[in-house]
C-alpha atoms as a PDB file:
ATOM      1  CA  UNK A   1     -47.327   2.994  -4.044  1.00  0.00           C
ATOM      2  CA  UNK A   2     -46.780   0.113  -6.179  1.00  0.00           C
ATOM      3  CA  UNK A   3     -43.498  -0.938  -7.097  1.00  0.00           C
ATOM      4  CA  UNK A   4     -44.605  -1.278 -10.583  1.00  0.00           C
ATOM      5  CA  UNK A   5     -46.265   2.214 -10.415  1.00  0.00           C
ATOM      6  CA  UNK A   6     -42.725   3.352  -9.699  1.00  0.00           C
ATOM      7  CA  UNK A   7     -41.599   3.255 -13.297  1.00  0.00           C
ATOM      8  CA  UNK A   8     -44.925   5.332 -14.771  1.00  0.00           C
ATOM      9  CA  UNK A   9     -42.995   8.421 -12.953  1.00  0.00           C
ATOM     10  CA  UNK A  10     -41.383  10.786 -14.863  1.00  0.00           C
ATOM     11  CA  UNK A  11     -37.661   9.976 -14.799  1.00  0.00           C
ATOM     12  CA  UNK A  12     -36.210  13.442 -13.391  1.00  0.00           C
ATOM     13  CA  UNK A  13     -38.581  12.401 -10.456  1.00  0.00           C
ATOM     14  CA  UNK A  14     -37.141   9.051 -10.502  1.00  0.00           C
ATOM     15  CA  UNK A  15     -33.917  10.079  -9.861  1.00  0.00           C
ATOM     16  CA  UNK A  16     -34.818  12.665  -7.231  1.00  0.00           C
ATOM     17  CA  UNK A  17     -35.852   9.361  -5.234  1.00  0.00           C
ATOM     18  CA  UNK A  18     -33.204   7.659  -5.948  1.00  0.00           C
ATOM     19  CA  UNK A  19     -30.807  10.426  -5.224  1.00  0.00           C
ATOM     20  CA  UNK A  20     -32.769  11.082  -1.946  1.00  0.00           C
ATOM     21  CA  UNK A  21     -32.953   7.087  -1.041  1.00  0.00           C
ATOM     22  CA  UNK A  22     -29.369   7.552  -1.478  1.00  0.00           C
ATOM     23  CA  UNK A  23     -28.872  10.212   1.075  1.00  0.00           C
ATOM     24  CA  UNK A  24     -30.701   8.570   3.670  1.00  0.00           C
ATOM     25  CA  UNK A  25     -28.829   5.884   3.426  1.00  0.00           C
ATOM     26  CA  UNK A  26     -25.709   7.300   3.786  1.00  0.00           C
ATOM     27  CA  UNK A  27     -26.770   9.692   7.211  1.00  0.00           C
ATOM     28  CA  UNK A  28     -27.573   6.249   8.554  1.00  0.00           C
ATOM     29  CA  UNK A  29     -24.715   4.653   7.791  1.00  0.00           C
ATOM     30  CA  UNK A  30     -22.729   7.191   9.017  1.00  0.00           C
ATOM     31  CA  UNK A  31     -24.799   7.489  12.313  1.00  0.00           C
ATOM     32  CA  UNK A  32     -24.440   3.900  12.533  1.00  0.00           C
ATOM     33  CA  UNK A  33     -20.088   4.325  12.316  1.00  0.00           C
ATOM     34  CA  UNK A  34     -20.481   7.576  14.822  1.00  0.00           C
ATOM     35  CA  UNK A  35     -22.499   5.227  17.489  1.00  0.00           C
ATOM     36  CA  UNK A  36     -20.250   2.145  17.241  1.00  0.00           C
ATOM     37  CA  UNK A  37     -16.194   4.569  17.562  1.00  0.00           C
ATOM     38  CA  UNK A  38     -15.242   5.357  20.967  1.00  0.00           C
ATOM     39  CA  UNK A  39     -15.575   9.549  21.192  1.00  0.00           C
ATOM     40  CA  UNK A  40     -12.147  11.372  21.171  1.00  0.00           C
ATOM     41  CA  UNK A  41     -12.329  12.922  24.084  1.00  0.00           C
ATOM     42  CA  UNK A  42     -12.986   9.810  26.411  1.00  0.00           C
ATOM     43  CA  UNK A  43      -9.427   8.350  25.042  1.00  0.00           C
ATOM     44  CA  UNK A  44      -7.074   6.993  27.330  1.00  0.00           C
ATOM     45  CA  UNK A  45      -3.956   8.200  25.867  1.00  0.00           C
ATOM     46  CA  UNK A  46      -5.538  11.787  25.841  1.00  0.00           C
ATOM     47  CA  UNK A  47      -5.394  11.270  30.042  1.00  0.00           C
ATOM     48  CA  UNK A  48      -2.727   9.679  30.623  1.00  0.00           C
ATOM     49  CA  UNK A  49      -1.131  12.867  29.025  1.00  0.00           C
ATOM     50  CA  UNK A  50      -3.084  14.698  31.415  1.00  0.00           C
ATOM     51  CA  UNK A  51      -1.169  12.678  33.769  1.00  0.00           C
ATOM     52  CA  UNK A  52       1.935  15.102  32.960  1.00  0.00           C
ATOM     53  CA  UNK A  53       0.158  18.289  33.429  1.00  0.00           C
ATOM     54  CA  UNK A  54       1.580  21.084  35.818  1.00  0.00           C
ATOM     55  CA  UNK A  55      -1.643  22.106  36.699  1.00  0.00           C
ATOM     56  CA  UNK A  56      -3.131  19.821  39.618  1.00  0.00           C
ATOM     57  CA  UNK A  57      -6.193  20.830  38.190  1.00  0.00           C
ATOM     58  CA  UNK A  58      -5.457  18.758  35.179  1.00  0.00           C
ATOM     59  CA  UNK A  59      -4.111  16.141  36.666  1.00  0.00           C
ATOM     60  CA  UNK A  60      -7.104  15.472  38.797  1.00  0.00           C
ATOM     61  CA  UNK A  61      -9.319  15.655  35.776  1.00  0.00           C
ATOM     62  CA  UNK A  62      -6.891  13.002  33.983  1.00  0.00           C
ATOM     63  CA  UNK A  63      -6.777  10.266  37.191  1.00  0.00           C
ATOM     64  CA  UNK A  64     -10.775  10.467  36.969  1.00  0.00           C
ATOM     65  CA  UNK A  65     -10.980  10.301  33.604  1.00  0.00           C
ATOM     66  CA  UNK A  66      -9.071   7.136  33.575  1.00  0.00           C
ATOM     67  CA  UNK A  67     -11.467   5.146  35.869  1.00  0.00           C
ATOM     68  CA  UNK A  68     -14.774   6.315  34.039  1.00  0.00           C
ATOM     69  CA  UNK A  69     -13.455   5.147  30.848  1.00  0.00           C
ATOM     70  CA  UNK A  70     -12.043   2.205  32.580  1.00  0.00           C
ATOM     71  CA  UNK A  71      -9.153   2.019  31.489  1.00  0.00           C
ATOM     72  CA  UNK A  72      -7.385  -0.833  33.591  1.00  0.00           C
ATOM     73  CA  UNK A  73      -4.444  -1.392  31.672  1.00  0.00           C
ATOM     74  CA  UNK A  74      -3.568   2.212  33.578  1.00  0.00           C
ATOM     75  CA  UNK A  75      -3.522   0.917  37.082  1.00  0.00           C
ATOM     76  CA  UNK A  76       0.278   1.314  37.065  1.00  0.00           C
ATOM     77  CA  UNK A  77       0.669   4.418  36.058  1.00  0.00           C
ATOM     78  CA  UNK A  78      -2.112   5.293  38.878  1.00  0.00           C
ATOM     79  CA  UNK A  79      -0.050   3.555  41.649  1.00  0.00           C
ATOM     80  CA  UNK A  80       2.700   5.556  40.598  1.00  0.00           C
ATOM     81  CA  UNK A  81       0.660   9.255  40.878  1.00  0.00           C
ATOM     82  CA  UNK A  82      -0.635   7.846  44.156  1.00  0.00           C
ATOM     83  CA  UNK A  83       2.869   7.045  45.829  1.00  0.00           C
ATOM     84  CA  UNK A  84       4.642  10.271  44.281  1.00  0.00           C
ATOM     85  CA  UNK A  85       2.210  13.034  43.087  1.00  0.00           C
ATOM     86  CA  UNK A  86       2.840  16.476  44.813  1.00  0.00           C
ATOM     87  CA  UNK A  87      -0.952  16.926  45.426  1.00  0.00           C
ATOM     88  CA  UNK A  88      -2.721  15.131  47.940  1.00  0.00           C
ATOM     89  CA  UNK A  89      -6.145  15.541  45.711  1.00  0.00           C
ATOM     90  CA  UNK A  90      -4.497  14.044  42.758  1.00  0.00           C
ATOM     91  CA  UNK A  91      -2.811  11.272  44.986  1.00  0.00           C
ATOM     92  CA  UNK A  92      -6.568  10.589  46.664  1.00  0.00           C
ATOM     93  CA  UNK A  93      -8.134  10.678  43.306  1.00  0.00           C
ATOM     94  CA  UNK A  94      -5.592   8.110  42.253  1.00  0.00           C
ATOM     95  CA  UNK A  95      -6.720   5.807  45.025  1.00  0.00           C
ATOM     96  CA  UNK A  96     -10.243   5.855  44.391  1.00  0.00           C
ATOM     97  CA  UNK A  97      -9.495   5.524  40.463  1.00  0.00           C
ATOM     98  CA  UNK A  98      -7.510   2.536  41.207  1.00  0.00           C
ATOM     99  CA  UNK A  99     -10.410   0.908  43.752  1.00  0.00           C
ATOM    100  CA  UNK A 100     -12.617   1.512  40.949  1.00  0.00           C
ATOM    101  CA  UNK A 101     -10.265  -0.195  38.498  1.00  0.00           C
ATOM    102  CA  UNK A 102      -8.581  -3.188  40.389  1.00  0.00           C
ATOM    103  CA  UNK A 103      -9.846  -2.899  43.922  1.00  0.00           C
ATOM    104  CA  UNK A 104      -7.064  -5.770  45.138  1.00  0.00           C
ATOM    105  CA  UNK A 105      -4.303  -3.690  44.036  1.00  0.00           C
ATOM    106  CA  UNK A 106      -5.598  -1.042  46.457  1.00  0.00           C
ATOM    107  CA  UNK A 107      -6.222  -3.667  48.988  1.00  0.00           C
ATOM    108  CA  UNK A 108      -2.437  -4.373  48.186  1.00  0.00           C
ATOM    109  CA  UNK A 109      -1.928  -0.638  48.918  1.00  0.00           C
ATOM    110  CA  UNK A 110      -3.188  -1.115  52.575  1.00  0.00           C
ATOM    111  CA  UNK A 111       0.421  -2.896  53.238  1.00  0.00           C
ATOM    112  CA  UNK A 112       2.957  -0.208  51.364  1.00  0.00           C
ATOM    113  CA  UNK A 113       5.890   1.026  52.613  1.00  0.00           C
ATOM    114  CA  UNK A 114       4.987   4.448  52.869  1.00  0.00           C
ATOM    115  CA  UNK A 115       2.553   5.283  55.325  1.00  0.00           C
ATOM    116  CA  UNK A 116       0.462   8.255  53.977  1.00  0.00           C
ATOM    117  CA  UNK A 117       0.183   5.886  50.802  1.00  0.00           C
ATOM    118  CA  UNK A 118      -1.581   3.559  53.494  1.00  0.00           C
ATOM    119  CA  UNK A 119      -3.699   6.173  55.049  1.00  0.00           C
ATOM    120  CA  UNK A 120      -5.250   6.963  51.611  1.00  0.00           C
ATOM    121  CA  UNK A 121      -6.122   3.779  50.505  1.00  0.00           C
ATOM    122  CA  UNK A 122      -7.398   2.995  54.315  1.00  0.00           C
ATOM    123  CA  UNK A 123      -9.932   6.105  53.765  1.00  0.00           C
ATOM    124  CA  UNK A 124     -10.483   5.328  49.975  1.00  0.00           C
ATOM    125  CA  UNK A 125     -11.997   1.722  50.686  1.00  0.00           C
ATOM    126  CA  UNK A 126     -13.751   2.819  54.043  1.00  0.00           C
ATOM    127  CA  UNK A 127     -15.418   5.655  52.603  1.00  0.00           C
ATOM    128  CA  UNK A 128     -16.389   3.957  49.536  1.00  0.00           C
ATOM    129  CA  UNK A 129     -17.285   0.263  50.967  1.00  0.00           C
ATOM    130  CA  UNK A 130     -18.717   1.520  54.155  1.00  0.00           C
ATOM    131  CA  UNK A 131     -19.041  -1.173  56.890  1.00  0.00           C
ATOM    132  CA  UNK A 132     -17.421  -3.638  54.311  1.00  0.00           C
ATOM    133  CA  UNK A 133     -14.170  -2.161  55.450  1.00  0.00           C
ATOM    134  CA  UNK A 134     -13.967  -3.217  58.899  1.00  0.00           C
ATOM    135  CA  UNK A 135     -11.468  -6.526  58.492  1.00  0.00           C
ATOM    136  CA  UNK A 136      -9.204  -3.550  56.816  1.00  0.00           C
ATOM    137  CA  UNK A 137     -10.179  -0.821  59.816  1.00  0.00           C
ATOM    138  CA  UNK A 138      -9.471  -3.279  62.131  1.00  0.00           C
ATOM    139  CA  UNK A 139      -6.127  -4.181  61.066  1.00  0.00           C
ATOM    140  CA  UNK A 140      -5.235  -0.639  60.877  1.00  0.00           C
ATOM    141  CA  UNK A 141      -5.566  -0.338  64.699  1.00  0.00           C
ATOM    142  CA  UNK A 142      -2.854  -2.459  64.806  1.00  0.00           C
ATOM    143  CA  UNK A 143      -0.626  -0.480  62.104  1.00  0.00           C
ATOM    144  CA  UNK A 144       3.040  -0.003  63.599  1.00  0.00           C
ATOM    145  CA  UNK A 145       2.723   3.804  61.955  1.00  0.00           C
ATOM    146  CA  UNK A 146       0.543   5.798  64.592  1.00  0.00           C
ATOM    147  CA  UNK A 147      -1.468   8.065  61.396  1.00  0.00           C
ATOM    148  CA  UNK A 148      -2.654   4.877  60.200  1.00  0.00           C
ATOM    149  CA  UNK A 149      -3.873   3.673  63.468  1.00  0.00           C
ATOM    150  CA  UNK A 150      -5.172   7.382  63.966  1.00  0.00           C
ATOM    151  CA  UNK A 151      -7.017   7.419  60.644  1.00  0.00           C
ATOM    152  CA  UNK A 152      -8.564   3.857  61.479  1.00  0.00           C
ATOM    153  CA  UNK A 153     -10.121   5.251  64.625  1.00  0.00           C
ATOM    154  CA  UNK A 154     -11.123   8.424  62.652  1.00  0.00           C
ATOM    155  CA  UNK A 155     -13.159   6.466  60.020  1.00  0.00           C
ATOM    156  CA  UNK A 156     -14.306   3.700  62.739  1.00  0.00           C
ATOM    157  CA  UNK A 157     -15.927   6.595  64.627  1.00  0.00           C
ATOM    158  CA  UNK A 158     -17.868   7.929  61.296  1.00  0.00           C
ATOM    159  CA  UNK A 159     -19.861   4.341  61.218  1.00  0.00           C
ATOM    160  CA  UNK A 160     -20.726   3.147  64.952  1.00  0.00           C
ATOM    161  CA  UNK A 161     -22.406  -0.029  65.755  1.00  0.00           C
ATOM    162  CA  UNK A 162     -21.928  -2.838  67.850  1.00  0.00           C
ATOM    163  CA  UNK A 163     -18.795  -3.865  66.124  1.00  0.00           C
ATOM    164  CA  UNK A 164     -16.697   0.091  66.126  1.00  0.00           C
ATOM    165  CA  UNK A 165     -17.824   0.095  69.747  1.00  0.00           C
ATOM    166  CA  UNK A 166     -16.187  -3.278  69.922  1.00  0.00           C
ATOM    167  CA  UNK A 167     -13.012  -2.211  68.052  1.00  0.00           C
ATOM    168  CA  UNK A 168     -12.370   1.263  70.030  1.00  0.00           C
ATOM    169  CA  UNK A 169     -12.887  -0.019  73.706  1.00  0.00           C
ATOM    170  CA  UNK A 170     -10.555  -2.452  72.606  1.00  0.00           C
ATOM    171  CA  UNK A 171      -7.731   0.181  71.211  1.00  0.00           C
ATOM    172  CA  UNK A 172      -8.624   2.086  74.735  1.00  0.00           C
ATOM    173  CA  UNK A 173      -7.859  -0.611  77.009  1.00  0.00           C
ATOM    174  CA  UNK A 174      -4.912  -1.382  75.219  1.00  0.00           C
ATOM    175  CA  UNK A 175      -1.876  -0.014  77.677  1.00  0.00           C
ATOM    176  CA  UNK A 176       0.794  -0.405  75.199  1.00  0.00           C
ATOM    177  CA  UNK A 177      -0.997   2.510  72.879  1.00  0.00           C
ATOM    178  CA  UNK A 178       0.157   6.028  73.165  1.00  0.00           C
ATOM    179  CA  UNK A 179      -1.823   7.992  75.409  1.00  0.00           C
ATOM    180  CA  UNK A 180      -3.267  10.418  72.850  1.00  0.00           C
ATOM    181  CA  UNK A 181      -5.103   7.271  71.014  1.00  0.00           C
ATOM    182  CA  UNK A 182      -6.462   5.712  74.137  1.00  0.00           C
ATOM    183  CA  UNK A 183      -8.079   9.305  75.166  1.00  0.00           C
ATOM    184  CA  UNK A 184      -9.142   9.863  71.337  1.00  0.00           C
ATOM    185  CA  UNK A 185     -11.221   6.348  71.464  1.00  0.00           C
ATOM    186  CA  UNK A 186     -12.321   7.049  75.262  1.00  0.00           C
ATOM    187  CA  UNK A 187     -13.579  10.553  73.083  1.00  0.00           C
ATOM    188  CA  UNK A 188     -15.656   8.527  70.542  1.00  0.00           C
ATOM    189  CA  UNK A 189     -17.187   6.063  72.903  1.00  0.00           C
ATOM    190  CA  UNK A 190     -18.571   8.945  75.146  1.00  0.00           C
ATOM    191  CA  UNK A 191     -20.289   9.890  72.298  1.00  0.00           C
ATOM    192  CA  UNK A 192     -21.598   6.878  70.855  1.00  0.00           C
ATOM    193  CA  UNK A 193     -21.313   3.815  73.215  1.00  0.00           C
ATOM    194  CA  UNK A 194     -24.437   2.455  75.102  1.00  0.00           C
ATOM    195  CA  UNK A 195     -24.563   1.810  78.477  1.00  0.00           C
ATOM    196  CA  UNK A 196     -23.250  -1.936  78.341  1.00  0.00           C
ATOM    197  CA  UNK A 197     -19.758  -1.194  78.268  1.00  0.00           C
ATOM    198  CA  UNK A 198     -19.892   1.137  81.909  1.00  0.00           C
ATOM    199  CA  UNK A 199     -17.912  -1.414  83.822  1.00  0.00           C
ATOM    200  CA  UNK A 200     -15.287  -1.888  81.757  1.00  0.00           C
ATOM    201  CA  UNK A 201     -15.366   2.521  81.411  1.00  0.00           C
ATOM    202  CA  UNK A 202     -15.455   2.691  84.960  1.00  0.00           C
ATOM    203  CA  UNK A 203     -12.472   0.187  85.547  1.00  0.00           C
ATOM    204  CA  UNK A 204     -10.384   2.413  82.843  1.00  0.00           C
ATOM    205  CA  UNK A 205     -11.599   5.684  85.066  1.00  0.00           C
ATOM    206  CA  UNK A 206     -10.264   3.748  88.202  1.00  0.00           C
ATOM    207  CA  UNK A 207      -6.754   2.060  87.269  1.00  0.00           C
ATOM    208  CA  UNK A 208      -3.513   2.893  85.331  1.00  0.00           C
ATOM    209  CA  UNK A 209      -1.385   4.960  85.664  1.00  0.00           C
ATOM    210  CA  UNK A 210      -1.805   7.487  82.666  1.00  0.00           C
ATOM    211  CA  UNK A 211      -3.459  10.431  84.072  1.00  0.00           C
ATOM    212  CA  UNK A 212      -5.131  11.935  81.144  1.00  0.00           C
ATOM    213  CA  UNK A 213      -6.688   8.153  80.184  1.00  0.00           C
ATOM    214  CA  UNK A 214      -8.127   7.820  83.428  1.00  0.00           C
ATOM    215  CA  UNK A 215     -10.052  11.539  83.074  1.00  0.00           C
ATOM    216  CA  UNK A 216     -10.467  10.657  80.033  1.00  0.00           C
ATOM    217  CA  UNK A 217     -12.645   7.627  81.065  1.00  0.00           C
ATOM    218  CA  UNK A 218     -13.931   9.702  83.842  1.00  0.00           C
ATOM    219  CA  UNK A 219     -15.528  11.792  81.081  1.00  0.00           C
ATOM    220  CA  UNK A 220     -16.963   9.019  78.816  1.00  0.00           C
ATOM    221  CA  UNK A 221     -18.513   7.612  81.868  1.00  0.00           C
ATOM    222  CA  UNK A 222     -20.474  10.928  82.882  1.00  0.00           C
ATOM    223  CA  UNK A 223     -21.352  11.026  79.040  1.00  0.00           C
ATOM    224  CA  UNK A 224     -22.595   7.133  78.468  1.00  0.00           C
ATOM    225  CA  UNK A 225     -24.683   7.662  81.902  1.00  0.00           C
ATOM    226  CA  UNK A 226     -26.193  10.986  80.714  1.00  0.00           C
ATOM    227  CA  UNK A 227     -27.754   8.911  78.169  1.00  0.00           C
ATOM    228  CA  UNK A 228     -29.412   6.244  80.039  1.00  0.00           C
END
């Protein structure tokens, strides 16, 4: 319709436009404030409450919530659930919210004092970076606590390849490891070593003086062979 048409209208229906041009305007305007404010409930003081909950339930909840919103500026207060929450889900949840945040704090992590606090963040950034994590596996063989070295062989074994079959003859040969590690990695190379690394099995399954390596060895070599 014309514009000039506009004023041949009778003027109760003229302001029945106007009052409904004026309506519209406002449900977009107020769509348009709705779509640009941050919702409520993804608010990062409302988690970090959480944070104080009894429940582990809500706690675990509150550590997620804190990396999908991404709040960084939280990463503190996440180290500090990881090193001293009660609940090894919250304290796991923590390390993955804190890869997800600032993943060189939890590289960081992988040196801490406390050695469970190194075992989670070991399995956080293998599990999550996959065979990106081997410089950190690796070192974790060498970890003066034996659950991190335990936990390195653990998630080495879940990815084998060329290079874990590298890493765990290595930790099997090694005479200065206790015995139980040495027959753990003799345990994952039966299963998934190839036939190339026979002569150095069979030399383990012939020398040394630790009984249960050497039948150990015995065993992976029966298992590698069964295979050829």
């Amino acid at each position: 319709m014309p514009i000039s048409s506009f004023w041949n209208i009778p003027e109760k229906r003229k302001l029945a436009a106007v009052f409904l041009l004026v309506l519209i305007f406002i449900f977009l305007l107020v769509l348009i404030v709705r779509s640009c404010r941050k919702p409520e409930g993804e608010s990062p003081k409302k988690y970090l409450q959480g944070l104080a909950n009894p429940a582990p339930e809500d706690r675990l909840d509150a550590v997620l919530g804190l990396a999908r919103i991404k709040a960084k500026g939280t990463v503190p207060k996440l180290e500090s659930i990881l090193i001293s929450d009660p609940d090894e889900r919250v304290r796991r949840a923590a390390a993955y919210s804190i890869l997800i945040l600032d993943r060189e704090k939890l590289l960081n992590l992988l040196n801490f004092s406390d050695g469970n606090v190194r075992v989670i963040s070991l399995e956080t950034i293998s599990r999550k970076e996959k065979e990106k994590a081997y410089p950190y596996l690796e070192k974790g063989l060498s970890d003066p606590l034996f659950a991190v070295r335990q936990a390195a062989l653990v998630l080495l074994a879940q990815t084998p390849g060329p290079e874990t079959t590298a890493l765990v003859l290595r930790l099997a040969e090694k005479v200065t490891e206790d015995s139980s590690l040495r027959v753990e990695a003799l345990s994952v190379l039966s299963r998934t070593a190839g036939p190339d690394i026979l002569d150095r099995l069979n030399i383990l399954a012939g020398s040394g003086t630790d009984f249960t390596v050497r039948a150990a060895a015995v065993a992976a070599v029966k298992e590698v062979e069964s295979r050829k």
